[in-house]
Protein backbone atom coordinates (compact mmCIF):
# COMPACT_ATOMS: atom_id res chain seq x y z
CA UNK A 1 -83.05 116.93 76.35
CA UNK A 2 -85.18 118.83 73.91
CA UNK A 3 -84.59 123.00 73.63
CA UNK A 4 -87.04 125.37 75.31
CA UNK A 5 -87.39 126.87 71.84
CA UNK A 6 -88.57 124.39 69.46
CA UNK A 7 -91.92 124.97 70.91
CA UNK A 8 -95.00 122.18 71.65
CA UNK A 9 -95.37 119.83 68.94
CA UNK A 10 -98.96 118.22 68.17
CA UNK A 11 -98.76 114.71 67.55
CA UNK A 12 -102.12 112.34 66.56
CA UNK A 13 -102.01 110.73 70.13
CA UNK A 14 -102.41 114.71 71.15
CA UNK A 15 -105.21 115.49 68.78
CA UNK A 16 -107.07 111.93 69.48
CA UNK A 17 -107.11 112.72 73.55
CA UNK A 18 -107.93 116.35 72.43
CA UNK A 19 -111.13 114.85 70.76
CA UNK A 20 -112.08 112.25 73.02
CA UNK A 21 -112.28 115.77 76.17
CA UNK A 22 -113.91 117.33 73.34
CA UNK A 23 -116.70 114.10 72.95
CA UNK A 24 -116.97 114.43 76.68
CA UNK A 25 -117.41 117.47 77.58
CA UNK A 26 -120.27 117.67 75.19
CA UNK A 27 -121.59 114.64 77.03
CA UNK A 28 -121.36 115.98 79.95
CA UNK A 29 -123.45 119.26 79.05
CA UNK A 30 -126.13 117.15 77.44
CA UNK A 31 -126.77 115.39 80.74
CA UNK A 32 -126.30 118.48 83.19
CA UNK A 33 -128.41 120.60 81.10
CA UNK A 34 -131.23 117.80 80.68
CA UNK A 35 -130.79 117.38 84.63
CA UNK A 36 -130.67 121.28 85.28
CA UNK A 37 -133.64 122.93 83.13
CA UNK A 38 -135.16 119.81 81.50
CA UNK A 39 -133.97 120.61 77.81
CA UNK A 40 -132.54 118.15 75.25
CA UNK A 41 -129.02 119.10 73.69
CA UNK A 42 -128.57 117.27 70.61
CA UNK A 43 -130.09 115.01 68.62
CA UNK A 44 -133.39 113.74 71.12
CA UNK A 45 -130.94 112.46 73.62
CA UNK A 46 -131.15 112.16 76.80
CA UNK A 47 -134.70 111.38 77.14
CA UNK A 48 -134.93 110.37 80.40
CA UNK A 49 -133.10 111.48 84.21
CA UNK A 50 -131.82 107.85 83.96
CA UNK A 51 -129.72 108.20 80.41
CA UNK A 52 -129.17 112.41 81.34
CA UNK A 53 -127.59 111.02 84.65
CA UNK A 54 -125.42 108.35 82.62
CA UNK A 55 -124.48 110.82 80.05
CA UNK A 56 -123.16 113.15 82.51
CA UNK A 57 -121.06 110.18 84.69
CA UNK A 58 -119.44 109.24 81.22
CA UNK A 59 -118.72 112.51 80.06
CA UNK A 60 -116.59 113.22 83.53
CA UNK A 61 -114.84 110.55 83.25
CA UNK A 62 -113.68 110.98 79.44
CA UNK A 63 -113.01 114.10 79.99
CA UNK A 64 -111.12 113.43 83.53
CA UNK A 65 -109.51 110.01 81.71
CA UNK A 66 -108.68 112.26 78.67
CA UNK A 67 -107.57 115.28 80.95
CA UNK A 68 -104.86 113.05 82.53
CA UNK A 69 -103.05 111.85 79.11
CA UNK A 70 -102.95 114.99 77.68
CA UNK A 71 -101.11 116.26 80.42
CA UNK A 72 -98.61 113.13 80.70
CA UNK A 73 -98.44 113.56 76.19
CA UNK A 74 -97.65 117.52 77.05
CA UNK A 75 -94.71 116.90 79.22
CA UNK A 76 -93.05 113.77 77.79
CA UNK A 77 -89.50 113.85 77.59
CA UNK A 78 -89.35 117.23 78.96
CA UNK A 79 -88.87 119.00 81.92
CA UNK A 80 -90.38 121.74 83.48
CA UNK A 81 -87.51 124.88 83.95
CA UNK A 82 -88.56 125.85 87.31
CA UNK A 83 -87.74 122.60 88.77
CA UNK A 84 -84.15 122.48 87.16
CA UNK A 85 -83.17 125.21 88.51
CA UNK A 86 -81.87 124.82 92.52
CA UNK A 87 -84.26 125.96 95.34
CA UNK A 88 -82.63 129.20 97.58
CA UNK A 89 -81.97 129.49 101.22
């Protein structure tokens, strides 16, 4: 079991799923604000409510896929402290 005080370590898997929420979230804004007030983010794209409603599907679910392994890469191999300690009456 790994010490409470050698702290979090960042390894590449981290900083790749770190990226890949990154690349979605800034999908996701491109199609919500194209959807919301009709303006383009970046780079001419979306162009239509069609690609602005894609770009915001995919973007949720990178972020929600990329969400859910950074969470199981944070607690590999350790243990959260308030669960090792025993419940009181």
């Amino acid at each position: 079991m790994q010490s409470a005080s050698r702290g979090f370590r960042v390894t590449p898997r981290l900083l790749l799923w770190l990226v890949l929420d990154l690349v979605g979230m800034v999908l996701f804004a491109g199609g919500a604000l194209y959807l919301a007030a009709g303006q383009v983010l970046f780079l001419r794209l979306p162009t239509t409510l069609i690609e602005a409603a894609v770009l915001l599907v995919a973007g949720g679910l990178l972020m929600l896929v990329a969400a859910a392994n950074l969470l199981r890469e944070g607690f590999s191999g350790r243990t959260v402290q308030a669960l090792d300690k025993p419940l009181r009456d």
